[in-house]
C-alpha atoms as a PDB file:
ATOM      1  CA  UNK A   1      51.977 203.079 112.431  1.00  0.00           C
ATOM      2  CA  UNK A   2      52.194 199.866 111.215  1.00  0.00           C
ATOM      3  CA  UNK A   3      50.042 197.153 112.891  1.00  0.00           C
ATOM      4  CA  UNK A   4      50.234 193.570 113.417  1.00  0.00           C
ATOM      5  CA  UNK A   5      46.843 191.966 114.839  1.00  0.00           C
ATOM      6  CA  UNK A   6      48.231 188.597 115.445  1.00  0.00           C
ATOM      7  CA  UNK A   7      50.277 190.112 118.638  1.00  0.00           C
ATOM      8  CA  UNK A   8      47.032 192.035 119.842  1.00  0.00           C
ATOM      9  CA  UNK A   9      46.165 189.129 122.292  1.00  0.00           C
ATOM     10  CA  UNK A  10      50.383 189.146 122.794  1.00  0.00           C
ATOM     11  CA  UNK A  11      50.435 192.590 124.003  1.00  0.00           C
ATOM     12  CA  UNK A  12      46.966 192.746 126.153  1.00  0.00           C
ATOM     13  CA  UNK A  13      47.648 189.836 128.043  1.00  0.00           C
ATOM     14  CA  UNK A  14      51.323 191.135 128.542  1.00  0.00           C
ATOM     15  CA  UNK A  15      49.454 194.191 130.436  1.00  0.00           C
ATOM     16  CA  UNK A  16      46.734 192.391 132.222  1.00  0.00           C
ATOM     17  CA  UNK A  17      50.188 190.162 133.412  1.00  0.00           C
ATOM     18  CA  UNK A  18      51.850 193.305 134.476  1.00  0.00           C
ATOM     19  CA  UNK A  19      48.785 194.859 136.184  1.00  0.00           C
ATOM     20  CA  UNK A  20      48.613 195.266 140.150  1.00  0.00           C
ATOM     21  CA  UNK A  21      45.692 193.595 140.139  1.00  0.00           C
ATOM     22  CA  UNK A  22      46.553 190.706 137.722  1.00  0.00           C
ATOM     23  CA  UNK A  23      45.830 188.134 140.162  1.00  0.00           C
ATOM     24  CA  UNK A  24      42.297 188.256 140.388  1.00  0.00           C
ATOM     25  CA  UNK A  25      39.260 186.556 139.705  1.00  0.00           C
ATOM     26  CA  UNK A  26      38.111 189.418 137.314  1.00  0.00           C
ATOM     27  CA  UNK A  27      41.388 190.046 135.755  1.00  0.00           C
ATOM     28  CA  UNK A  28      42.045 185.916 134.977  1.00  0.00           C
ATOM     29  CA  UNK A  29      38.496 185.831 133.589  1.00  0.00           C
ATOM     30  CA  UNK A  30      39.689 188.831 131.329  1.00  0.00           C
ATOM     31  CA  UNK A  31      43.052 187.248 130.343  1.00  0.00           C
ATOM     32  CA  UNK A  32      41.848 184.014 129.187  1.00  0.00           C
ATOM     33  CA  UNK A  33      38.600 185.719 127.473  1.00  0.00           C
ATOM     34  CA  UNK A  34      41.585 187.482 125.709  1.00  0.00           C
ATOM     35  CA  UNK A  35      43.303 183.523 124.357  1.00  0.00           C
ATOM     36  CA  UNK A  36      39.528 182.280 123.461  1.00  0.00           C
ATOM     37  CA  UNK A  37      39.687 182.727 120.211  1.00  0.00           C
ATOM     38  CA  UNK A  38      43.525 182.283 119.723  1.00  0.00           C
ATOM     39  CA  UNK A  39      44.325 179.467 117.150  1.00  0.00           C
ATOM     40  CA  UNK A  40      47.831 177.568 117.958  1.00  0.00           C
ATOM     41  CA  UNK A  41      49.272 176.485 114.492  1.00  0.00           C
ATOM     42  CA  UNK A  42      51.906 174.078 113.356  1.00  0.00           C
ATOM     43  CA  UNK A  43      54.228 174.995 110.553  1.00  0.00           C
ATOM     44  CA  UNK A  44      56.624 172.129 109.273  1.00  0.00           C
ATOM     45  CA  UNK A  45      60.031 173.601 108.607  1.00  0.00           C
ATOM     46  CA  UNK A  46      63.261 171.142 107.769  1.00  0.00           C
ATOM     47  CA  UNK A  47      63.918 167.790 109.179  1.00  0.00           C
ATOM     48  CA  UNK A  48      62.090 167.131 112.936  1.00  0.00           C
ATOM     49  CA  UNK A  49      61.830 171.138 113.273  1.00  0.00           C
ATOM     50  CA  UNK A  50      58.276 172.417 113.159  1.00  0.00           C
ATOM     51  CA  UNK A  51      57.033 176.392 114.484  1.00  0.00           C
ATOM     52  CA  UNK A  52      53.744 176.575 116.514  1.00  0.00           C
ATOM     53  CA  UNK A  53      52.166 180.292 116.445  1.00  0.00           C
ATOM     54  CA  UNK A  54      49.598 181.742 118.065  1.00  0.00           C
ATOM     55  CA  UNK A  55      50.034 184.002 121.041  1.00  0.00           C
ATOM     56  CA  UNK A  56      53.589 184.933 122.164  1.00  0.00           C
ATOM     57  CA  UNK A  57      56.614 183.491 121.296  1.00  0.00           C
ATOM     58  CA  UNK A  58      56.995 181.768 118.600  1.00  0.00           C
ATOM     59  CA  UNK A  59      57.554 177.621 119.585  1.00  0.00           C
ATOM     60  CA  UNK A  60      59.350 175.525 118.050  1.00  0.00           C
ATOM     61  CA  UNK A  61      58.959 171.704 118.259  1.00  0.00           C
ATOM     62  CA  UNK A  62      61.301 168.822 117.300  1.00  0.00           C
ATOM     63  CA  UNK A  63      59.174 165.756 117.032  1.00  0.00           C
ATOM     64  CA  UNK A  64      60.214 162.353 115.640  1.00  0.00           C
ATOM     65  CA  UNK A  65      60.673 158.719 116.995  1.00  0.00           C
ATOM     66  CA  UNK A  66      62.162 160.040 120.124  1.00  0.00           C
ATOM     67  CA  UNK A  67      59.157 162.207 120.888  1.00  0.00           C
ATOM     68  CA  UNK A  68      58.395 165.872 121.368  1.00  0.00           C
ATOM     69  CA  UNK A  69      60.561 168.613 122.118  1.00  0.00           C
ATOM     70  CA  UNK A  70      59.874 172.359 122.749  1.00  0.00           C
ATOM     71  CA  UNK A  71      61.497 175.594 122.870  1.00  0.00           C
ATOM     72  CA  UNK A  72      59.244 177.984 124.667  1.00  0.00           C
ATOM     73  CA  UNK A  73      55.490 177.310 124.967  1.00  0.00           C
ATOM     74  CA  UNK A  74      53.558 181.010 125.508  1.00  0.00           C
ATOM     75  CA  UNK A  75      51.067 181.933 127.934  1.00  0.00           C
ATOM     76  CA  UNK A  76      49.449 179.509 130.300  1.00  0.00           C
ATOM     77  CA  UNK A  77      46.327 179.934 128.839  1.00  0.00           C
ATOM     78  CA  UNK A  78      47.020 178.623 126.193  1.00  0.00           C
ATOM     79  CA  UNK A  79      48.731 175.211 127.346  1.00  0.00           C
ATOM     80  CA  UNK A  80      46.072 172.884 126.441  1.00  0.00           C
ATOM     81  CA  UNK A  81      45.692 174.205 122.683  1.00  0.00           C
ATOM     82  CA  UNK A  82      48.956 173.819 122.634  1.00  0.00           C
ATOM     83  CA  UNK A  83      49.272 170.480 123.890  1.00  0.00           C
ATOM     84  CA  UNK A  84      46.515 169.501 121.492  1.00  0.00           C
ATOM     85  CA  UNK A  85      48.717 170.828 118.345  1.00  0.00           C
ATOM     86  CA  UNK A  86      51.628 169.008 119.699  1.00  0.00           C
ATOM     87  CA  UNK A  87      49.053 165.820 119.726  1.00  0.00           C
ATOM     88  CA  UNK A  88      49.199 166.387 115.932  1.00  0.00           C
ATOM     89  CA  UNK A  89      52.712 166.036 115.558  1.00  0.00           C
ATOM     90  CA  UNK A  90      53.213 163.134 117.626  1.00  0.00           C
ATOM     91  CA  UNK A  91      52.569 163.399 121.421  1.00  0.00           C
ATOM     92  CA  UNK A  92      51.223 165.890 123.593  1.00  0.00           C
ATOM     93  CA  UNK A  93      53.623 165.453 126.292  1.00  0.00           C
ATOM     94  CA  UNK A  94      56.866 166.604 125.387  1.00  0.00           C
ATOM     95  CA  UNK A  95      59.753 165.277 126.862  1.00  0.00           C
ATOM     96  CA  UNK A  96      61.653 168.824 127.205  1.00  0.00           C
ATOM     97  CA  UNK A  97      60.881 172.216 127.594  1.00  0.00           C
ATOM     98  CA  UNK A  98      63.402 174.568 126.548  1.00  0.00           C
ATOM     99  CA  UNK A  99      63.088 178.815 127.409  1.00  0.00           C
ATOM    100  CA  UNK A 100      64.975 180.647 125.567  1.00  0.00           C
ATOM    101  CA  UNK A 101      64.553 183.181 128.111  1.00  0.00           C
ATOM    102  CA  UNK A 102      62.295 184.188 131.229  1.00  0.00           C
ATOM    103  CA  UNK A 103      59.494 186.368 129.609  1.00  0.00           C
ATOM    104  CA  UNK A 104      55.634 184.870 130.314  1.00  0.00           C
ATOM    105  CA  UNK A 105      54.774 184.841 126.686  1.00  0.00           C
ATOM    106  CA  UNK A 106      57.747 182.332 126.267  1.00  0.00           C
ATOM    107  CA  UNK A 107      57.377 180.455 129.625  1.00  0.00           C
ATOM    108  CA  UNK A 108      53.824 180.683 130.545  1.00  0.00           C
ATOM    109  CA  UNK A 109      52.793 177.406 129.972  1.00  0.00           C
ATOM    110  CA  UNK A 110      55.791 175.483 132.027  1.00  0.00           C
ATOM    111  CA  UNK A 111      53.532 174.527 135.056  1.00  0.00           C
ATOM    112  CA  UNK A 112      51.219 172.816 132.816  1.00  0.00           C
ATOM    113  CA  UNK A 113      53.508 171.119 130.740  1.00  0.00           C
ATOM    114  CA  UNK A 114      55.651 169.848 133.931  1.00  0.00           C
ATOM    115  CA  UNK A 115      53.036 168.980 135.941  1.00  0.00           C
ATOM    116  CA  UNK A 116      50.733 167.509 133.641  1.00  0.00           C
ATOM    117  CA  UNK A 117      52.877 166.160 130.851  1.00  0.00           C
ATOM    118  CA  UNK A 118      55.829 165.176 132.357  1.00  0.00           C
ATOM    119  CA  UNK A 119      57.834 167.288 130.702  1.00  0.00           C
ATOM    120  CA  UNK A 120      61.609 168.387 132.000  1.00  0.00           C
ATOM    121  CA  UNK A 121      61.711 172.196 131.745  1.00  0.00           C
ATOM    122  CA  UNK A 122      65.988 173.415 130.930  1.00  0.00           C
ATOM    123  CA  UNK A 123      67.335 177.480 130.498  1.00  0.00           C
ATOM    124  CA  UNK A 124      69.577 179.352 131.530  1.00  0.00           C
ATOM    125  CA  UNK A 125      70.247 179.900 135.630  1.00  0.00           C
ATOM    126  CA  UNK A 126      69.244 183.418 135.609  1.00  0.00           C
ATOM    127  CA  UNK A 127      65.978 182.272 134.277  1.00  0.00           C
ATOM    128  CA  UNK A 128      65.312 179.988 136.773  1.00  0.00           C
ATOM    129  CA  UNK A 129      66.743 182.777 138.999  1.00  0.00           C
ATOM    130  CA  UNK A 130      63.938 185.893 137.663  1.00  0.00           C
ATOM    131  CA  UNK A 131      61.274 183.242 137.556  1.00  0.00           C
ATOM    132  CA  UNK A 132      61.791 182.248 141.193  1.00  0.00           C
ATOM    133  CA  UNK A 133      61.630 185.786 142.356  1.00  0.00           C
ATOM    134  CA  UNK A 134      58.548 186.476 140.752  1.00  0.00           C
ATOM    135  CA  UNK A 135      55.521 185.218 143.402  1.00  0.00           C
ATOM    136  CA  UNK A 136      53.181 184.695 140.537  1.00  0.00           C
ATOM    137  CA  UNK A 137      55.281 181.891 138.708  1.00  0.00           C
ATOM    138  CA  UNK A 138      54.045 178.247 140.566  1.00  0.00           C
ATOM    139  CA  UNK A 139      57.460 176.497 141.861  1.00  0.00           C
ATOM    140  CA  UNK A 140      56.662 173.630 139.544  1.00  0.00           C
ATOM    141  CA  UNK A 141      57.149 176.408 136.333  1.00  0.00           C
ATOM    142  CA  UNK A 142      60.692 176.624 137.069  1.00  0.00           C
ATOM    143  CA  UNK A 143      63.215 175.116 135.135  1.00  0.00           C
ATOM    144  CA  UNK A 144      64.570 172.175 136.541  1.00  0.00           C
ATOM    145  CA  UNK A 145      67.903 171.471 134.268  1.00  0.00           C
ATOM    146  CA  UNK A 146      70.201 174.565 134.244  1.00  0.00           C
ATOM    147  CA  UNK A 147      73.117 175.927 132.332  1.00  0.00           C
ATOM    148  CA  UNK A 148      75.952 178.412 132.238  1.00  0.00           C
ATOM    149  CA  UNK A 149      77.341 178.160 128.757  1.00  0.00           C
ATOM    150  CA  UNK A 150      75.234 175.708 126.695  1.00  0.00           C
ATOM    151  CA  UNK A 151      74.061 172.033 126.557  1.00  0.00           C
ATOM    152  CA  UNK A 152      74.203 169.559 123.709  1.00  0.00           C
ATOM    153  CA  UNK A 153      70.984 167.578 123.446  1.00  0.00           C
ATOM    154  CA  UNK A 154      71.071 164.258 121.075  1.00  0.00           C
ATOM    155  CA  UNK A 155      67.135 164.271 119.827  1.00  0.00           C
ATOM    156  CA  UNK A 156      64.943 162.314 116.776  1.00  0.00           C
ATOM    157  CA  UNK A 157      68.234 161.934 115.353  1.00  0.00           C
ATOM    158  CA  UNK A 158      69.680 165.603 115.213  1.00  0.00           C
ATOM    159  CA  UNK A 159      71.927 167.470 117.619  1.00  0.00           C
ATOM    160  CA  UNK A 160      70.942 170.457 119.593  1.00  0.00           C
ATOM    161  CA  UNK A 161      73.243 173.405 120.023  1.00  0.00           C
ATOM    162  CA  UNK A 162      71.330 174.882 123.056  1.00  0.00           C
ATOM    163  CA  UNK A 163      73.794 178.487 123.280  1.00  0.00           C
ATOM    164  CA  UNK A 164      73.742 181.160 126.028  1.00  0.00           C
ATOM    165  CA  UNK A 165      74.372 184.896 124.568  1.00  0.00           C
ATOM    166  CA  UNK A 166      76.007 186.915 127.807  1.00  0.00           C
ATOM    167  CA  UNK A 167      74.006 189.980 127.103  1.00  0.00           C
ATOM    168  CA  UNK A 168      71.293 191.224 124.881  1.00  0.00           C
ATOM    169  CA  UNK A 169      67.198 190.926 125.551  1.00  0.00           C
ATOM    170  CA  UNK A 170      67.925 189.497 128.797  1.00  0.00           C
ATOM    171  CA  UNK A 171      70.805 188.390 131.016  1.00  0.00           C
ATOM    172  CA  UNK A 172      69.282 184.581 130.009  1.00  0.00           C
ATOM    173  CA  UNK A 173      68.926 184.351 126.211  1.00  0.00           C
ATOM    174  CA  UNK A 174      69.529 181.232 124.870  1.00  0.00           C
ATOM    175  CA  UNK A 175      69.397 179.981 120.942  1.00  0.00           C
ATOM    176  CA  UNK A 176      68.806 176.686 119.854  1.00  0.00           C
ATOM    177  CA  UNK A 177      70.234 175.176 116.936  1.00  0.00           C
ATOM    178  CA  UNK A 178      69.057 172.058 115.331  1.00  0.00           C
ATOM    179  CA  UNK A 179      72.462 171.056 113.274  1.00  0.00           C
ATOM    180  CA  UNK A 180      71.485 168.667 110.918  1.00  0.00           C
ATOM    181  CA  UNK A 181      68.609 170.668 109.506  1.00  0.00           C
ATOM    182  CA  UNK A 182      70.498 173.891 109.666  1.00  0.00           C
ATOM    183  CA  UNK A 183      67.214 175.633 111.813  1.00  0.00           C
ATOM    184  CA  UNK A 184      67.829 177.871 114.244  1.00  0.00           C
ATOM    185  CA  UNK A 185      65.175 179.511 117.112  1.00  0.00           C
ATOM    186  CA  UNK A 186      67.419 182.394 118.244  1.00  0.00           C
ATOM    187  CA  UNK A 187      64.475 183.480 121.010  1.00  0.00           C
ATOM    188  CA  UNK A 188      63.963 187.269 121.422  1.00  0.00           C
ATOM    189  CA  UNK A 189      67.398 187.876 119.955  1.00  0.00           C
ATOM    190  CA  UNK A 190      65.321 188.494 116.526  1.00  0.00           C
ATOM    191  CA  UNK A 191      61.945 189.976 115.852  1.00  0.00           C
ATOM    192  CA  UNK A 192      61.611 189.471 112.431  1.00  0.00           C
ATOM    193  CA  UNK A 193      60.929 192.830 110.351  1.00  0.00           C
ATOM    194  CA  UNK A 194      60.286 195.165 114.043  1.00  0.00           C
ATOM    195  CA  UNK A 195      62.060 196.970 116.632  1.00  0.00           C
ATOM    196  CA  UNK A 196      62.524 194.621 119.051  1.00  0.00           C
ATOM    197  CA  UNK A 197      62.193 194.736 123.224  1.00  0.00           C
ATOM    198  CA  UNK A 198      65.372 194.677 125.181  1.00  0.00           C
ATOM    199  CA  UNK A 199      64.441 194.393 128.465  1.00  0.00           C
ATOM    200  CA  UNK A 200      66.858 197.047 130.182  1.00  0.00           C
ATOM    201  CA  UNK A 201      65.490 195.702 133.456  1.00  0.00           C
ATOM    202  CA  UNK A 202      66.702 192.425 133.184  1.00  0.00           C
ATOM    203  CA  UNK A 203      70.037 192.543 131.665  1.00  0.00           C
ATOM    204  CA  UNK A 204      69.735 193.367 128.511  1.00  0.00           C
ATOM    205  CA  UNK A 205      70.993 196.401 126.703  1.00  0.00           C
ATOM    206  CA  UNK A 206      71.600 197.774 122.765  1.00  0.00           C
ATOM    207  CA  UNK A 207      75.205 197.091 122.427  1.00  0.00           C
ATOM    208  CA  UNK A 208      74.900 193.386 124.038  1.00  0.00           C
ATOM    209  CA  UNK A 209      72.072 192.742 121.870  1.00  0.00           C
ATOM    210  CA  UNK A 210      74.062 194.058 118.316  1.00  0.00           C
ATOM    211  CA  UNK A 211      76.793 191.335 119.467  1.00  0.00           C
ATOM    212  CA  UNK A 212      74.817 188.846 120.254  1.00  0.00           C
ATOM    213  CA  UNK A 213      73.113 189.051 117.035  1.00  0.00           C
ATOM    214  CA  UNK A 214      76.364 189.216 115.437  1.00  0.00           C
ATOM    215  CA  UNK A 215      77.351 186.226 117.095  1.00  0.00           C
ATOM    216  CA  UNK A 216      74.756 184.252 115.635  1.00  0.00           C
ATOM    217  CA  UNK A 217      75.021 185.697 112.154  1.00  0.00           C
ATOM    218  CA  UNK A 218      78.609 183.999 112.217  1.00  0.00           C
ATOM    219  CA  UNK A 219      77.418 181.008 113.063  1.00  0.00           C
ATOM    220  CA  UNK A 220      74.771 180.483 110.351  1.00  0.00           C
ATOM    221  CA  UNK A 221      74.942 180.806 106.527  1.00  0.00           C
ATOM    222  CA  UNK A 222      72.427 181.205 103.774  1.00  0.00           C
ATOM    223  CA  UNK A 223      71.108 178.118 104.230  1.00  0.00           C
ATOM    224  CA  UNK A 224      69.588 178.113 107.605  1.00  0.00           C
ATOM    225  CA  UNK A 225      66.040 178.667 108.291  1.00  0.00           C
ATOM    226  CA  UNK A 226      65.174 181.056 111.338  1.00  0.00           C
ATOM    227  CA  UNK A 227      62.543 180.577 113.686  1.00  0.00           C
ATOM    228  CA  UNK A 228      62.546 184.264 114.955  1.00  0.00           C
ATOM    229  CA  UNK A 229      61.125 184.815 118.278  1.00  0.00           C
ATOM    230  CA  UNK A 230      58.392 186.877 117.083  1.00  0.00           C
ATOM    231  CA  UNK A 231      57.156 187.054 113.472  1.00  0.00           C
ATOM    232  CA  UNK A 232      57.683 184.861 110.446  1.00  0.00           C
ATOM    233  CA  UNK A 233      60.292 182.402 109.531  1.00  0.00           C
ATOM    234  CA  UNK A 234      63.579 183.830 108.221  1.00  0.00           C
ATOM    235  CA  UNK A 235      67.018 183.910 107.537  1.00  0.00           C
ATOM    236  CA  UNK A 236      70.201 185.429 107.135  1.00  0.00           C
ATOM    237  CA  UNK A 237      69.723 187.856 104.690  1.00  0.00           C
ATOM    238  CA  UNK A 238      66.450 189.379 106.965  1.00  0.00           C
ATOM    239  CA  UNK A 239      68.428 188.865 110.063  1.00  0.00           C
ATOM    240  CA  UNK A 240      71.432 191.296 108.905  1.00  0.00           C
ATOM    241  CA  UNK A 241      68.515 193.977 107.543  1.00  0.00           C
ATOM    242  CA  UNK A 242      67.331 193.450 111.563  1.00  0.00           C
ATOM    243  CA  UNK A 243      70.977 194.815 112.807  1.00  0.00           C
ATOM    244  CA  UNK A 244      71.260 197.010 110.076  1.00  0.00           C
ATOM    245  CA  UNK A 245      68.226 198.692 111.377  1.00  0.00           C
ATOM    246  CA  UNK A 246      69.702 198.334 115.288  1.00  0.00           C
ATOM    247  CA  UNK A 247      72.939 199.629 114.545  1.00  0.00           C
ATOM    248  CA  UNK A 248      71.882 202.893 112.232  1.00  0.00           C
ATOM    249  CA  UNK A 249      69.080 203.839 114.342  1.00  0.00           C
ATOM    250  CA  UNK A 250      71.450 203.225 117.312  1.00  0.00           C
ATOM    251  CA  UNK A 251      74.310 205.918 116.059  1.00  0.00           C
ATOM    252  CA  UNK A 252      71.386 208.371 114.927  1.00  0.00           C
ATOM    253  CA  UNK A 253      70.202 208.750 118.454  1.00  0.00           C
ATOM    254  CA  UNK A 254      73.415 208.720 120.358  1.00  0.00           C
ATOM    255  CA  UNK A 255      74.482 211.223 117.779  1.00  0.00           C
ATOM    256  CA  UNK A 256      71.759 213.471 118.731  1.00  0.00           C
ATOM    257  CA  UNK A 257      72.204 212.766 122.416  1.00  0.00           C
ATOM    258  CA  UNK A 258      75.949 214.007 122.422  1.00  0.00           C
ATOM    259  CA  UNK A 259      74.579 217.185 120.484  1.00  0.00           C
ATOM    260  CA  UNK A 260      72.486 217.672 124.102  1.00  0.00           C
ATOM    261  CA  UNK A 261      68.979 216.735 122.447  1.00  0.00           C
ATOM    262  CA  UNK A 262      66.581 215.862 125.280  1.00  0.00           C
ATOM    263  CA  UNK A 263      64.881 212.381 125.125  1.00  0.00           C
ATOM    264  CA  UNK A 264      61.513 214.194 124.060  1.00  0.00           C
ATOM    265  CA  UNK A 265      63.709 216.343 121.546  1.00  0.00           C
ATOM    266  CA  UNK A 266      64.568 213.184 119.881  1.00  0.00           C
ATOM    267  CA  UNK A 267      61.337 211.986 119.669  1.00  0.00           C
ATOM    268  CA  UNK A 268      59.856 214.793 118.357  1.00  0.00           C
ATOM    269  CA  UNK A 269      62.185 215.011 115.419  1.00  0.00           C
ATOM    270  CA  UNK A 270      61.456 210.844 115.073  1.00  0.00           C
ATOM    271  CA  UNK A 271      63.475 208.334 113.272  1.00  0.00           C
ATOM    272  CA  UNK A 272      64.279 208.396 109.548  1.00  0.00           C
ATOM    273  CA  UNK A 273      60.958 207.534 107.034  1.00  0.00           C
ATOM    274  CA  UNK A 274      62.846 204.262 106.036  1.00  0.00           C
ATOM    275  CA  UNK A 275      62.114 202.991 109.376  1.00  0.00           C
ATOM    276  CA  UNK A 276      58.290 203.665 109.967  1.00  0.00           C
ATOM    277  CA  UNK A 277      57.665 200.155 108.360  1.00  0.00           C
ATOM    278  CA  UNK A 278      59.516 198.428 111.715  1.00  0.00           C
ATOM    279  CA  UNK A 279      56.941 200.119 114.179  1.00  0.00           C
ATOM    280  CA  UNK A 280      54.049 198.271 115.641  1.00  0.00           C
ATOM    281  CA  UNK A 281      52.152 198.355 118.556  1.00  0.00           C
ATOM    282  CA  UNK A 282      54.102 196.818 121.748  1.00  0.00           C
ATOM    283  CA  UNK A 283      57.371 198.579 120.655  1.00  0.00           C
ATOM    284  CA  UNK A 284      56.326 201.751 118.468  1.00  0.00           C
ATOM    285  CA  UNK A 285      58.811 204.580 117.098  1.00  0.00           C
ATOM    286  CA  UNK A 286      58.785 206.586 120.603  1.00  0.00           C
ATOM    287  CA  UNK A 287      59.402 203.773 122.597  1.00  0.00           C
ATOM    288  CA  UNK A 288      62.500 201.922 120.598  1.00  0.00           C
ATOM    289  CA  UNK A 289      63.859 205.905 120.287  1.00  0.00           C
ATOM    290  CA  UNK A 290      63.758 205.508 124.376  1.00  0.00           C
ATOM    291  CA  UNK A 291      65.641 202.260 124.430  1.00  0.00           C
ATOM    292  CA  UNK A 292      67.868 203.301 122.497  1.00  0.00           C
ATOM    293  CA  UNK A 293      68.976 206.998 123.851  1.00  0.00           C
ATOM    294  CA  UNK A 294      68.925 204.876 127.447  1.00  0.00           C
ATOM    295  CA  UNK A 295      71.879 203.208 126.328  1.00  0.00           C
ATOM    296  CA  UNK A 296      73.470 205.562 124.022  1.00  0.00           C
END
């Protein structure tokens, strides 16, 4: 199976999160041990665009005369390394806080950046909505700005397209894209080169993901530069190899599942070889085989 080791500290702090006991003393101590030795990097892309990495979501950052900008911002540990990156770039209180969606990897760090930066936090309503539910998340981590459809934001001289997908990971996913660079952060709606999460818990489902993805392949072209959610910078050509994948291994399983193969039937015979290269270890070949015979 393939690996990736710069999720590891992704994916362990994602279970320490989701642990009964996540909310104590021992298990913080353990979750930011996990982040100690976690590097946030900057990556300059096109224009005001840059990509932060390090644990999480991938962030991007539009920073220029008008100041700082960010589209998700990863787990709360790691708020002040972020905050120090964005330092580099400009100023380490950004104006805006975008979430693409409600996940803690991409939203983990709102409390700190609202509370101690300043910063306006805007998604979606049903993120504010999930996040509000959840007793963990601080009230001052919620998003503050909301949207149904989409918001225009006017920035270091570019134009936002800040775009709500109806259905795919979540029921919350939005994409930003920065127009005048031709960059685009499409949020868990791509992980670049991997079978991706859909969170069937909160919305999101196969088919709404495929057309969501094909939604934003017809609004880019050749040109634009992806910030992926997870994984390395793209574009279109890698993004329609990522729905490729979907759709094929989609049809395979619901192919087998109206012959009257059993879920563990299915993943006994596996996937094709051609996709043992998109397995790694949050979302392996058993678990996306799951996914998708859930909503086959």
């Amino acid at each position: 199976m393939k690996t990736v080791p710069r999720f590891k500290t992704h994916i362990l702090a994602a279970l320490i999160a989701a642990s009964p006991l996540a909310l104590s003393p021992f298990n913080t101590a353990i979750a930011q041990d996990r982040f100690a030795d976690v590097e946030v990097k900057a990556t300059a892309i096109k224009g005001s665009v840059h990509m932060l990495t390090g644990a999480g979501g991938n962030i991007g950052v539009s920073a220029g005369e008008d100041g700082v900008l960010i589209i998700d911002d990863q787990f709360a540990p790691l708020a002040e390394k972020i905050a120090a990156q964005l330092g580099q770039l400009g100023s380490d209180k950004p104006k805006y806080v975008i979430n693409t969606h409600y996940h803690g990897d991409h939203t983990g760090s709102n409390a700190f950046f609202h509370s101690h930066k300043g910063a306006t936090i805007l998604a979606h309503e049903n993120v504010r909505v999930r996040l509000a539910d959840d007793e963990k998340v601080k009230p001052e981590a919620l998003p503050t700005i909301t949207y149904e459809d989409g918001i225009k934001i006017y920035f270091n001289g570019e134009t936002l397209h800040v775009m709500h997908l109806a259905v795919g990971h979540t029921d919350g996913d939005s994409v930003v894209w920065f127009e005048q660079p031709n960059v685009m952060h499409t949020g868990d709606l791509f992980f670049n080169g991997r079978f991706p999460y859909i969170d069937q818990g909160a919305g999101g489902n196969v088919e709404g993901y495929m057309d969501s993805v094909k939604q934003l392949l017809a609004k880019i072209d050749d040109d634009t530069v992806i910030i992926p959610g997870h994984g390395d910078i793209s574009n279109k050509q890698e993004y329609t190899a990522f729905l490729s994948m979907i759709s094929e291994t989609f049809n395979y399983v619901k192919a087998l599942k109206q012959d009257g193969k059993t879920l563990d039937e299915v993943k006994t015979m596996g996937l094709e070889d051609k996709w043992s290269d998109w397995s790694w270890n949050f979302i392996n070949e058993e678990k996306w085989i799951a996914t998708l015979y859930k909503d086959a």
